[in-house]
PDB file of N, CA and C in Angstrom:
ATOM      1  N   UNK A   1     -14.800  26.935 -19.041  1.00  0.00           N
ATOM      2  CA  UNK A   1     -13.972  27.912 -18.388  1.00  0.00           C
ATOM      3  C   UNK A   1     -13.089  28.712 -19.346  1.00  0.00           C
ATOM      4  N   UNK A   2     -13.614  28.547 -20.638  1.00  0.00           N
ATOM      5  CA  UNK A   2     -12.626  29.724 -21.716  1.00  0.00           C
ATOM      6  C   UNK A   2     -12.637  30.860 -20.873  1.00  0.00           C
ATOM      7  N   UNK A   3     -13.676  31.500 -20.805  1.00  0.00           N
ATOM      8  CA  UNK A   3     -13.369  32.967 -20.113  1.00  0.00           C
ATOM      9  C   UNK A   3     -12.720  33.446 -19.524  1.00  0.00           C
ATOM     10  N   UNK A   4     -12.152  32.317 -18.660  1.00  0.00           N
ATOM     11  CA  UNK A   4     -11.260  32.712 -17.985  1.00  0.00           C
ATOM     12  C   UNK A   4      -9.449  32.749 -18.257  1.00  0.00           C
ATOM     13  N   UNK A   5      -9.370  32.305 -19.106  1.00  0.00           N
ATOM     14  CA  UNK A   5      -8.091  32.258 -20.016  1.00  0.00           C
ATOM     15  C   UNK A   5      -7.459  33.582 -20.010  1.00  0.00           C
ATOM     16  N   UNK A   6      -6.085  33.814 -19.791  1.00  0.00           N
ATOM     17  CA  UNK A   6      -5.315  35.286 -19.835  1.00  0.00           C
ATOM     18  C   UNK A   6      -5.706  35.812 -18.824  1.00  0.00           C
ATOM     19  N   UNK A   7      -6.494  35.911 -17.593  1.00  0.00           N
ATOM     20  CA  UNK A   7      -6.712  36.766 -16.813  1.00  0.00           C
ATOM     21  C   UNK A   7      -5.685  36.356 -15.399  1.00  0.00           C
ATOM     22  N   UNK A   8      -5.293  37.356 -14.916  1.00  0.00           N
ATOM     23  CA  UNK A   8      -4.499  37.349 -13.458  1.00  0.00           C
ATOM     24  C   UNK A   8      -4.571  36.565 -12.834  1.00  0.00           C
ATOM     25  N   UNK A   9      -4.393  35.441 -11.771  1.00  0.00           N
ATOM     26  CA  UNK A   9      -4.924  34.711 -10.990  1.00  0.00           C
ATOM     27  C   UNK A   9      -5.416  35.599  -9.677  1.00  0.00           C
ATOM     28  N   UNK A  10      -6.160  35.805  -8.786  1.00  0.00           N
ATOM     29  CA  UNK A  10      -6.679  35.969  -7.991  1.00  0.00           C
ATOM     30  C   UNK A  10      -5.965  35.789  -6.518  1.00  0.00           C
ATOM     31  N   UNK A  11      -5.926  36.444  -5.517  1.00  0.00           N
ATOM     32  CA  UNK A  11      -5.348  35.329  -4.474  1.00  0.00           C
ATOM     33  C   UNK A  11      -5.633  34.388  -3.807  1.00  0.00           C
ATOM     34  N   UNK A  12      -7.599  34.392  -4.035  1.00  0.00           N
ATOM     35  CA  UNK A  12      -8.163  33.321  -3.428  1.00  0.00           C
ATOM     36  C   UNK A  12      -8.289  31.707  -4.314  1.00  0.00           C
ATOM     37  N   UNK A  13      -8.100  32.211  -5.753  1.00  0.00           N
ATOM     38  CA  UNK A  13      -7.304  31.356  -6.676  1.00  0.00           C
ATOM     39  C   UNK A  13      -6.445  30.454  -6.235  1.00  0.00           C
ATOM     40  N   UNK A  14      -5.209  31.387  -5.909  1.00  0.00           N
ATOM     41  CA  UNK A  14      -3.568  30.723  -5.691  1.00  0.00           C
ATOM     42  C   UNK A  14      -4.185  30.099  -4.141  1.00  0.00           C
ATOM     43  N   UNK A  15      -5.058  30.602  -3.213  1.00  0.00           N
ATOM     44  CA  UNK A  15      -5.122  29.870  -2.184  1.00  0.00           C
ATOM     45  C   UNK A  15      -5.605  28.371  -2.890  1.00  0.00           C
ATOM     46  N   UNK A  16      -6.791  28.251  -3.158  1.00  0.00           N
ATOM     47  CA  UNK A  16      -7.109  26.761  -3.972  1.00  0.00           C
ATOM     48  C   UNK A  16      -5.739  26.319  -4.262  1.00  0.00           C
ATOM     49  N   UNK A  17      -4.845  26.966  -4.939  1.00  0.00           N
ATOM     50  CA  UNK A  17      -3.893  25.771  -5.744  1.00  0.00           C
ATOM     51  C   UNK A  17      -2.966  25.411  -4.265  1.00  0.00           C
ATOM     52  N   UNK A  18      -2.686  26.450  -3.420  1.00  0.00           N
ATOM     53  CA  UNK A  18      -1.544  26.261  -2.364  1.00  0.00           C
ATOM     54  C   UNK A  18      -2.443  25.058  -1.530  1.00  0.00           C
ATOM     55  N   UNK A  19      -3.853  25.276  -1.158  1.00  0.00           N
ATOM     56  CA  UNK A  19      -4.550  23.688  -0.458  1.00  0.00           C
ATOM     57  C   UNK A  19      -4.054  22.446  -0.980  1.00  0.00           C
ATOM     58  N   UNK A  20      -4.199  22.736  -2.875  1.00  0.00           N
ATOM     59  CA  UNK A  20      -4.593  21.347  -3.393  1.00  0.00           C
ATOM     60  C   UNK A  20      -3.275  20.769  -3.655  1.00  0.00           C
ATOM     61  N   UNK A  21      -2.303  21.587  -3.247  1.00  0.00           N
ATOM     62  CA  UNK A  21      -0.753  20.901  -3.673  1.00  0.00           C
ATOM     63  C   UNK A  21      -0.466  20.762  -2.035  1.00  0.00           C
ATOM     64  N   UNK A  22      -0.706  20.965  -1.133  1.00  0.00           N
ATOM     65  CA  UNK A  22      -0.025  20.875   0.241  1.00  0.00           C
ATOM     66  C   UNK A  22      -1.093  19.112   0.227  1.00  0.00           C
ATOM     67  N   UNK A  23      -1.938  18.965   0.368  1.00  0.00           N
ATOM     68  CA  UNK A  23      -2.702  17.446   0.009  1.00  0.00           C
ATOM     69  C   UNK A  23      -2.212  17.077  -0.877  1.00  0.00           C
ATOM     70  N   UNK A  24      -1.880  17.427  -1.928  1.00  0.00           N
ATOM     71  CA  UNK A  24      -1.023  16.355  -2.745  1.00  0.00           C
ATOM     72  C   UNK A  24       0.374  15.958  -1.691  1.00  0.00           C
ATOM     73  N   UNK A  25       1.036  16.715  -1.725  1.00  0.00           N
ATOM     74  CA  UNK A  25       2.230  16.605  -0.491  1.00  0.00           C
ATOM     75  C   UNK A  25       2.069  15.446   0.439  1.00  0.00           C
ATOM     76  N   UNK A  26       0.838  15.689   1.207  1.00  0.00           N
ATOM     77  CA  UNK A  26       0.663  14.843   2.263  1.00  0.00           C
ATOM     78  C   UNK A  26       0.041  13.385   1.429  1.00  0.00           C
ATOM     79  N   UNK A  27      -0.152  13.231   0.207  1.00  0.00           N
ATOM     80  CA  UNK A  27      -1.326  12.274  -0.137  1.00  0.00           C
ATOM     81  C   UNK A  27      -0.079  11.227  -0.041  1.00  0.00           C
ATOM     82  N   UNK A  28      -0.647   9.832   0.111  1.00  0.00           N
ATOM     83  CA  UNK A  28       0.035   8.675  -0.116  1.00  0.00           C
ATOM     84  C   UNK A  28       0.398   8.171  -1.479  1.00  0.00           C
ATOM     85  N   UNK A  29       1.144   8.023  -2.209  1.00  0.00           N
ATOM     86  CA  UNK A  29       1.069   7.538  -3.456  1.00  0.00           C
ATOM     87  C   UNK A  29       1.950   6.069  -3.188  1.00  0.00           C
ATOM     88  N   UNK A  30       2.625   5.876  -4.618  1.00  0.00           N
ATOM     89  CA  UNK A  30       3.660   4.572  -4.857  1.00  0.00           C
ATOM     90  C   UNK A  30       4.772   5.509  -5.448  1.00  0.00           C
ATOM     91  N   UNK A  31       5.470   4.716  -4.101  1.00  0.00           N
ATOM     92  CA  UNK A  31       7.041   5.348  -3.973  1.00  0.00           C
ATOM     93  C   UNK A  31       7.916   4.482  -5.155  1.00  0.00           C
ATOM     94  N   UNK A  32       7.644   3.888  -5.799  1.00  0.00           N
ATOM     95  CA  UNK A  32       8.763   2.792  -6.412  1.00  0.00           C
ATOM     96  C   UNK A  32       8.377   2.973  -8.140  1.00  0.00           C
ATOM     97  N   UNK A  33       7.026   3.804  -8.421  1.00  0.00           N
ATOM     98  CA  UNK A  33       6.404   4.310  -9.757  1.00  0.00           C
ATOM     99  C   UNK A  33       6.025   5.975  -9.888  1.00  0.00           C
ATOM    100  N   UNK A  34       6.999   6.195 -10.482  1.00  0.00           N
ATOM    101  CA  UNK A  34       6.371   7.803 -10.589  1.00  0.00           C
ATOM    102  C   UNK A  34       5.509   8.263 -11.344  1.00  0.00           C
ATOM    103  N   UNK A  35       5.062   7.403 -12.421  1.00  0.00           N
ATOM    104  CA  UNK A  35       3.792   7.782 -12.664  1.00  0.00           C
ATOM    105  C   UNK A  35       2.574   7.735 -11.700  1.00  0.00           C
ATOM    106  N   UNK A  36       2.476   6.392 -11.097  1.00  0.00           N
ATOM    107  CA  UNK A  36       1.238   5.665 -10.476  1.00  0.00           C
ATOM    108  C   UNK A  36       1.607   6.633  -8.992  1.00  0.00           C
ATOM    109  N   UNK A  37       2.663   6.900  -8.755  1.00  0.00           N
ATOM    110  CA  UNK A  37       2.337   7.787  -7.664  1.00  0.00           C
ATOM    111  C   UNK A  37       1.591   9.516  -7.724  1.00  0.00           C
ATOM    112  N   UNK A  38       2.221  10.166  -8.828  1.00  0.00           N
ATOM    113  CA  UNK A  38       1.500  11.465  -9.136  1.00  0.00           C
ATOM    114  C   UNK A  38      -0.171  11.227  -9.272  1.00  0.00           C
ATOM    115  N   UNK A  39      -0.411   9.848 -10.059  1.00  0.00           N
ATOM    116  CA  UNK A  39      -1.532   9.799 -10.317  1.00  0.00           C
ATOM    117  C   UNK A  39      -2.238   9.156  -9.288  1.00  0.00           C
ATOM    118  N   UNK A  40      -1.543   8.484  -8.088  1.00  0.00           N
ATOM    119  CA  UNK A  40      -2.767   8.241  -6.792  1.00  0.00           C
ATOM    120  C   UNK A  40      -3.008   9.544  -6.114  1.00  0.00           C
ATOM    121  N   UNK A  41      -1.936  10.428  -5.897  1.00  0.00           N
ATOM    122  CA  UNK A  41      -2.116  11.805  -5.340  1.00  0.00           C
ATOM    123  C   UNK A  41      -2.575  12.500  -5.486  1.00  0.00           C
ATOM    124  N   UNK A  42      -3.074  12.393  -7.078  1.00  0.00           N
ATOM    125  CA  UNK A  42      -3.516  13.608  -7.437  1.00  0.00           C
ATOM    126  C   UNK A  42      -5.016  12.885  -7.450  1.00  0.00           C
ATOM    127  N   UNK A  43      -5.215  11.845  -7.376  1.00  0.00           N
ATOM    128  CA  UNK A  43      -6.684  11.321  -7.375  1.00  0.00           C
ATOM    129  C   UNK A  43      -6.872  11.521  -5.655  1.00  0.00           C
ATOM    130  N   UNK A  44      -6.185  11.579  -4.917  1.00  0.00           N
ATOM    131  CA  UNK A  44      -6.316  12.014  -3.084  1.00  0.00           C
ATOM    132  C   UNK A  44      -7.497  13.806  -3.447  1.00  0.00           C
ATOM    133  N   UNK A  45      -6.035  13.984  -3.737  1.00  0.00           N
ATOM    134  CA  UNK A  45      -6.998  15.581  -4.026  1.00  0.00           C
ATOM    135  C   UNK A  45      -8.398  15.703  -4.402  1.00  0.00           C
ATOM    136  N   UNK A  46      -8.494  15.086  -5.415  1.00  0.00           N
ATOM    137  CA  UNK A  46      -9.762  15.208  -6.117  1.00  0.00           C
ATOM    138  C   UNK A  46     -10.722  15.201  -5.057  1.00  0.00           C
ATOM    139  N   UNK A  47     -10.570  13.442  -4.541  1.00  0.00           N
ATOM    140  CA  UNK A  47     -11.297  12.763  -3.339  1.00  0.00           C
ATOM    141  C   UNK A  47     -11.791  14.098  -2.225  1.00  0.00           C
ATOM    142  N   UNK A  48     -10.581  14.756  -1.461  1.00  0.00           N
ATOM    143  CA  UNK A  48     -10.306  15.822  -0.457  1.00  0.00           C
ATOM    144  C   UNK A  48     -11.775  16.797  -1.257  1.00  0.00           C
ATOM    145  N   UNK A  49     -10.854  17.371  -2.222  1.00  0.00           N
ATOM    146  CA  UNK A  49     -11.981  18.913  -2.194  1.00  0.00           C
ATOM    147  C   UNK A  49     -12.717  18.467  -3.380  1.00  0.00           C
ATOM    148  N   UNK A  50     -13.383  17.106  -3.407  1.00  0.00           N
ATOM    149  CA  UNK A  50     -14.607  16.827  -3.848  1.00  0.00           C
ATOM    150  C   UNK A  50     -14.481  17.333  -5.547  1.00  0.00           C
ATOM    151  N   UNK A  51     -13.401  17.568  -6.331  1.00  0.00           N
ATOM    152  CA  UNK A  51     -13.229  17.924  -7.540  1.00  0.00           C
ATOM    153  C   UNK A  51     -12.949  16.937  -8.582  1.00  0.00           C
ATOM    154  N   UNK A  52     -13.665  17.108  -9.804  1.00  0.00           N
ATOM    155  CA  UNK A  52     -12.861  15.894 -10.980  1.00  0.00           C
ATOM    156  C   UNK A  52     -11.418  15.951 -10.940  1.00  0.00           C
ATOM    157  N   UNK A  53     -11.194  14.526 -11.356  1.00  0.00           N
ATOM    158  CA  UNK A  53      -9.864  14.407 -11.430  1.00  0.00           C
ATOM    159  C   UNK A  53      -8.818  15.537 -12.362  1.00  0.00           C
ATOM    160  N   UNK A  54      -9.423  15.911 -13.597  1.00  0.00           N
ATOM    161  CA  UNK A  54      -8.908  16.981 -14.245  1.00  0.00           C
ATOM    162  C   UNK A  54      -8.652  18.241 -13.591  1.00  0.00           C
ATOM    163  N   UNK A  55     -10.110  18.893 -12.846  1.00  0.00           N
ATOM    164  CA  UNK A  55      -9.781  19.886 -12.020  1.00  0.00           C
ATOM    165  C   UNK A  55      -8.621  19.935 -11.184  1.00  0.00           C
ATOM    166  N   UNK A  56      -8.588  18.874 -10.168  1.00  0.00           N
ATOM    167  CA  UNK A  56      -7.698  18.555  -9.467  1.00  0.00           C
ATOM    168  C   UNK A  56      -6.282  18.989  -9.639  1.00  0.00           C
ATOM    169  N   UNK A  57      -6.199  17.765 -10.826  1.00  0.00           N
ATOM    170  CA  UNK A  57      -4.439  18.068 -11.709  1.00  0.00           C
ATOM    171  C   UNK A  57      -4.037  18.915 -12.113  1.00  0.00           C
ATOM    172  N   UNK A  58      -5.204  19.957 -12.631  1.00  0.00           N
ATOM    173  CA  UNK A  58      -4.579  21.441 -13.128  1.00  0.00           C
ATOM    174  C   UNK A  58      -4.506  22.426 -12.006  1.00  0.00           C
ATOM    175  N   UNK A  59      -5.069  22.240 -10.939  1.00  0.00           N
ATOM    176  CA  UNK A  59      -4.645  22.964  -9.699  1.00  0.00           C
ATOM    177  C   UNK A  59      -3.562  22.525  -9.271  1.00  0.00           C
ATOM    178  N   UNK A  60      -2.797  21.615  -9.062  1.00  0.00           N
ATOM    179  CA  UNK A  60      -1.614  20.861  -8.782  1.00  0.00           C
ATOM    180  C   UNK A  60      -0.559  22.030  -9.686  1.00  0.00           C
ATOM    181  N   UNK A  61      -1.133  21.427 -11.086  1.00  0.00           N
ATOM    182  CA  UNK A  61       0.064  21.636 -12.144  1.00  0.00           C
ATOM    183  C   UNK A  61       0.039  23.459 -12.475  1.00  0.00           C
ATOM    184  N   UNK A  62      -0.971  24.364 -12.122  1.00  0.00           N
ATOM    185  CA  UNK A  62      -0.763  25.277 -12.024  1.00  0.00           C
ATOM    186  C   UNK A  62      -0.183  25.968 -10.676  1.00  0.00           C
ATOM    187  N   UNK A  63      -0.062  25.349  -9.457  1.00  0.00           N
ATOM    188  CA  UNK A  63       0.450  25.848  -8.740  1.00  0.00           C
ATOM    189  C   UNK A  63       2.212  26.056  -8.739  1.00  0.00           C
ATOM    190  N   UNK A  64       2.663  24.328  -9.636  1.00  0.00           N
ATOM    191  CA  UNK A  64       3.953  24.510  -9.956  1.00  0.00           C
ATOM    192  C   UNK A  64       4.752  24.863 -10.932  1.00  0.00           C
ATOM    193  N   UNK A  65       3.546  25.512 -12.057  1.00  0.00           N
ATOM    194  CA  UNK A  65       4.021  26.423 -12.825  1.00  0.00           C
ATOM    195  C   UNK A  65       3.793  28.013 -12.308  1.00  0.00           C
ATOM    196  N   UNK A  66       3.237  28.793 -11.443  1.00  0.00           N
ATOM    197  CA  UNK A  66       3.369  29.656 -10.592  1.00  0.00           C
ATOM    198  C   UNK A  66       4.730  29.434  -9.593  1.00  0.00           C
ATOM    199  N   UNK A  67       4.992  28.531  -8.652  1.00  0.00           N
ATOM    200  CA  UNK A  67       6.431  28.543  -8.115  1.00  0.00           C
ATOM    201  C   UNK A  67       7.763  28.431  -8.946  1.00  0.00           C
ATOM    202  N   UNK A  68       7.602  28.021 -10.174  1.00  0.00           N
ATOM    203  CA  UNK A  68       8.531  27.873 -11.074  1.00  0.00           C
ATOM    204  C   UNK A  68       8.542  29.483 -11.745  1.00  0.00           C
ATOM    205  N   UNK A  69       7.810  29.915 -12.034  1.00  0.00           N
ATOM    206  CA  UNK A  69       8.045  31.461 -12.493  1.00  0.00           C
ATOM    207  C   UNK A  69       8.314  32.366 -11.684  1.00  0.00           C
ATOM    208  N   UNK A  70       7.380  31.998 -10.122  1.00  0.00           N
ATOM    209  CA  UNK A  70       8.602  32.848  -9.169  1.00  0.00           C
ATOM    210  C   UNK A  70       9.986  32.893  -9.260  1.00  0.00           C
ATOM    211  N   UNK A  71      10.623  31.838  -8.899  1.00  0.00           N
ATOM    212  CA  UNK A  71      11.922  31.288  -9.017  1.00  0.00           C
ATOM    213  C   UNK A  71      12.727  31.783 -10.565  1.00  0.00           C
ATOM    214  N   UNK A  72      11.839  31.581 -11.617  1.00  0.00           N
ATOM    215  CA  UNK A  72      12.760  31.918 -12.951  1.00  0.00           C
ATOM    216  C   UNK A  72      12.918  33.871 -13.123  1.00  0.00           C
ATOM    217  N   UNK A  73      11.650  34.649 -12.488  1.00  0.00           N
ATOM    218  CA  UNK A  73      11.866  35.668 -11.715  1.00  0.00           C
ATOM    219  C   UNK A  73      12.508  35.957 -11.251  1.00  0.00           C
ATOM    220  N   UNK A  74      12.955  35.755  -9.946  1.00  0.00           N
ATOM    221  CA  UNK A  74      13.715  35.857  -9.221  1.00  0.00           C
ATOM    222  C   UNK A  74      15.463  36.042  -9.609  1.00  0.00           C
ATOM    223  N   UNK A  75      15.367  34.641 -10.501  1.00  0.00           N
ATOM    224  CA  UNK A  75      16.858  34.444 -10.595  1.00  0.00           C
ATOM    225  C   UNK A  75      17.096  35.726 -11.624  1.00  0.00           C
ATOM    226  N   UNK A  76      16.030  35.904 -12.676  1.00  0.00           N
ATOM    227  CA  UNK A  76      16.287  37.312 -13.812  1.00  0.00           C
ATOM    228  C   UNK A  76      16.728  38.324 -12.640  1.00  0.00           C
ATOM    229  N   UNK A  77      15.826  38.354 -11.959  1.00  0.00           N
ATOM    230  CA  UNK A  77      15.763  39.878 -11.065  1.00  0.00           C
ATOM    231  C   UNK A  77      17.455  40.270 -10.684  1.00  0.00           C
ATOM    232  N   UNK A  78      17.723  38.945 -10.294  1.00  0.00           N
ATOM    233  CA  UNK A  78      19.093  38.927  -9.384  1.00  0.00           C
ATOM    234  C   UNK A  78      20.625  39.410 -10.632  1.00  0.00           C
ATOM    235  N   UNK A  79      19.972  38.502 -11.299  1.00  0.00           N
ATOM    236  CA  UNK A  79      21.344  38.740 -12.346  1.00  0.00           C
ATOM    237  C   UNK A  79      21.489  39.731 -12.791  1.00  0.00           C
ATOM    238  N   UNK A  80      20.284  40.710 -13.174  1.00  0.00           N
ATOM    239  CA  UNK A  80      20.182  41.876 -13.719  1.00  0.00           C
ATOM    240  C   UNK A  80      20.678  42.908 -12.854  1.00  0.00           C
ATOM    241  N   UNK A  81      20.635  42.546 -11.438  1.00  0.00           N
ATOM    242  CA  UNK A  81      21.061  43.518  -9.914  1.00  0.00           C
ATOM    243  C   UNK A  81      22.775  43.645 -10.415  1.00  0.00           C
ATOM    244  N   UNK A  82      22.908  42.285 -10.599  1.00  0.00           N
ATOM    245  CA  UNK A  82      23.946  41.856 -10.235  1.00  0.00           C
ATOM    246  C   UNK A  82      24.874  42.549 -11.274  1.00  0.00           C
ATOM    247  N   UNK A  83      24.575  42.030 -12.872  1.00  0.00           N
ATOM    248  CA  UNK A  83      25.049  42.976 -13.752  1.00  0.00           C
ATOM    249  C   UNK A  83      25.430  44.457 -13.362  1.00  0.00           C
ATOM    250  N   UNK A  84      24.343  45.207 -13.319  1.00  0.00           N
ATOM    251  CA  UNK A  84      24.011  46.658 -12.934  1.00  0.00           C
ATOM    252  C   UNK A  84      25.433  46.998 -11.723  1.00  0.00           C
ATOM    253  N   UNK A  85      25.241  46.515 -10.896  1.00  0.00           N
ATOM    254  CA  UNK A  85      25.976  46.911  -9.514  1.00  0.00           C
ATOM    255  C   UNK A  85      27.367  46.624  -9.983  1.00  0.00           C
ATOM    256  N   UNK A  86      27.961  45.591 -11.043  1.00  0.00           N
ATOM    257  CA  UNK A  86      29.246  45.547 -10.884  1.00  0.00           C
ATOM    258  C   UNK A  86      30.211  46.294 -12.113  1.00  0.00           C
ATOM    259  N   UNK A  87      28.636  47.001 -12.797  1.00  0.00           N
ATOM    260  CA  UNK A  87      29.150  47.827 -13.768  1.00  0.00           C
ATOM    261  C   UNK A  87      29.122  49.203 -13.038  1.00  0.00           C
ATOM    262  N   UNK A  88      28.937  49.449 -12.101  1.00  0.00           N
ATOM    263  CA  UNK A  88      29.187  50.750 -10.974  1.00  0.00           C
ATOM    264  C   UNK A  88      30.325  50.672 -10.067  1.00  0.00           C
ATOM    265  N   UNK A  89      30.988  49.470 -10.447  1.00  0.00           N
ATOM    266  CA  UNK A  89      32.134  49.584  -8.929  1.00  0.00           C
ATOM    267  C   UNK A  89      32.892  50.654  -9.554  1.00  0.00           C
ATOM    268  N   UNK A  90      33.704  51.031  -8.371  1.00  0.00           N
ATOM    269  CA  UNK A  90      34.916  51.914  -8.554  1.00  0.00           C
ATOM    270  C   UNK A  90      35.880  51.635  -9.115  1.00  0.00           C
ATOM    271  N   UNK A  91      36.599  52.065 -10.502  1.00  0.00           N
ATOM    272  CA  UNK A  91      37.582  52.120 -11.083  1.00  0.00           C
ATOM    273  C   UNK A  91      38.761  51.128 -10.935  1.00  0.00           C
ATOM    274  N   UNK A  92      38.878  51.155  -9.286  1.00  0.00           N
ATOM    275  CA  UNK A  92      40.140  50.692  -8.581  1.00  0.00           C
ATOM    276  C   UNK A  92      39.883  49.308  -8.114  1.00  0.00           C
ATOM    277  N   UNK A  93      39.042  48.722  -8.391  1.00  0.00           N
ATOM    278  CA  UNK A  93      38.525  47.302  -7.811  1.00  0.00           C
ATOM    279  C   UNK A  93      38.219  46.533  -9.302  1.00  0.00           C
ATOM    280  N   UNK A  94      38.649  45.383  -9.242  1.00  0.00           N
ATOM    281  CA  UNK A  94      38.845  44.419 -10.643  1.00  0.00           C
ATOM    282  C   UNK A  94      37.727  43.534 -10.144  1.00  0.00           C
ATOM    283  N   UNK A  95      37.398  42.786 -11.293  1.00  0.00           N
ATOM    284  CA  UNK A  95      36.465  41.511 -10.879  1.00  0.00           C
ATOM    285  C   UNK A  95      37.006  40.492 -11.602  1.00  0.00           C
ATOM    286  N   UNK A  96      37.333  38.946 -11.237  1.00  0.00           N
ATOM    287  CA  UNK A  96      37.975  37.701 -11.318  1.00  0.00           C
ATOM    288  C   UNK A  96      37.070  36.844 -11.130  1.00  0.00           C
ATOM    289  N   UNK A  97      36.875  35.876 -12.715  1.00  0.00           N
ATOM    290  CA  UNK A  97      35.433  34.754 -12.063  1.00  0.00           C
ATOM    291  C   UNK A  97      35.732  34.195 -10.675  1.00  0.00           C
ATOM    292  N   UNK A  98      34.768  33.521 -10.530  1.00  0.00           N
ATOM    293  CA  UNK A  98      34.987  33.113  -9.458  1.00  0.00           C
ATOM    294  C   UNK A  98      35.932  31.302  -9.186  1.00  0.00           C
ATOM    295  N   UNK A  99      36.065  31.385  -8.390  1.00  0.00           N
ATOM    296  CA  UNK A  99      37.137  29.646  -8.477  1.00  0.00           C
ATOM    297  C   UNK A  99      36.340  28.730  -7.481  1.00  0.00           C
ATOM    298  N   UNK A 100      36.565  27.451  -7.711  1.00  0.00           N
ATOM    299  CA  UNK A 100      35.791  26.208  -7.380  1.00  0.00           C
ATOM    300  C   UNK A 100      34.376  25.915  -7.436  1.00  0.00           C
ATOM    301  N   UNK A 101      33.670  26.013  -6.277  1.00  0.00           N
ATOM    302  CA  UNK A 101      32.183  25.917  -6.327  1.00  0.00           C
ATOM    303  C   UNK A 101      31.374  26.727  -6.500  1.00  0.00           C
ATOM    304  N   UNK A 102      32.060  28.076  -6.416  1.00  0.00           N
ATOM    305  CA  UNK A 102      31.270  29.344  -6.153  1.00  0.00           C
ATOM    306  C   UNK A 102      31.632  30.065  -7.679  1.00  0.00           C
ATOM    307  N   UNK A 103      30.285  30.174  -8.124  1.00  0.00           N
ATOM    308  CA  UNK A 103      29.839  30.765  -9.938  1.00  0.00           C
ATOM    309  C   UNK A 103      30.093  32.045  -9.760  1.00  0.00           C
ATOM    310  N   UNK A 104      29.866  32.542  -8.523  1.00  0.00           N
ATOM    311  CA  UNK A 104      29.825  34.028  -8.248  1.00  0.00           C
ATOM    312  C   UNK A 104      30.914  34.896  -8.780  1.00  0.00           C
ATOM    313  N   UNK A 105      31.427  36.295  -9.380  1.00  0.00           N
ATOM    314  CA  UNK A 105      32.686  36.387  -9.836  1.00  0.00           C
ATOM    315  C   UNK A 105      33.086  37.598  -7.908  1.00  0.00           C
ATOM    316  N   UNK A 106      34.522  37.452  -7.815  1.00  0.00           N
ATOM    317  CA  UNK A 106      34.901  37.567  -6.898  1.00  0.00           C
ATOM    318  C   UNK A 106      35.439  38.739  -6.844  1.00  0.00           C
ATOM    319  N   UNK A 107      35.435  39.967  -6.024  1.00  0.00           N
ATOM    320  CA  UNK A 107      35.700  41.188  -6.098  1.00  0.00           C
ATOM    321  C   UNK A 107      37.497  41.043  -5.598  1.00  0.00           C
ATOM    322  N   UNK A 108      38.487  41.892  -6.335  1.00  0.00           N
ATOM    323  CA  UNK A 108      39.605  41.494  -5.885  1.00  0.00           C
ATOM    324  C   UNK A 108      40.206  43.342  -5.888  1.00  0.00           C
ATOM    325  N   UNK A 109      40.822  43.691  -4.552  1.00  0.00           N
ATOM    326  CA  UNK A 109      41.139  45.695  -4.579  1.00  0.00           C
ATOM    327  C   UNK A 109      42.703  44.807  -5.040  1.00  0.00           C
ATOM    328  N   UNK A 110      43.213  45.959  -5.670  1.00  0.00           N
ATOM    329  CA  UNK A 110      44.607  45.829  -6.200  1.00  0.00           C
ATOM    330  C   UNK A 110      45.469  45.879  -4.551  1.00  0.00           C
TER     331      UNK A 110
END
């Protein structure tokens, strides 16, 4: 499968990985070993859509490196909004980090 290296994923692709991780989800593993549990689950899968165990795991493990780059996306997208917009406020409005739980910085009018 070199060939396929660097190219886009597909959406009928990402469908395969969204099956083979929702069966992992549901698969039974061992709750008390986190190795021996990833690795009964991910041997469920295999079992399910009839794939080697390798296949299997890299559909797993590429699906949650796809939700993880959404998410690391996302959060760029936001901060960069976020930057942008508070270098446009009006003159007359200050910004103050924010206090206690909230990271957010807090808009304060004189």
């Amino acid at each position: 499968m070199p060939e396929q290296r660097g190219k886009q994923a597909t959406a009928d692709v990402k469908s395969e990985w969204t099956r083979a991780y929702q069966i992992y989800l549901k698969a039974p593993g061992d709750r008390y070993d986190k190795k021996k549990d990833r690795t009964a689950r991910i041997d469920s899968v295999a079992n399910e859509l009839r794939l080697t165990r390798k296949q299997a795991k890299r559909r797993v493990r590429n699906y949650e490196a796809w939700q993880r780059n959404i998410k690391e996306r996302l959060g760029r997208a936001l901060s960069t909004l976020s930057r942008y917009s508070l270098e446009r406020l009006p003159p007359s409005v200050s910004v103050k980090p924010g206090h206690g739980k909230s990271t957010e910085p807090q808009l304060v009018s004189p």
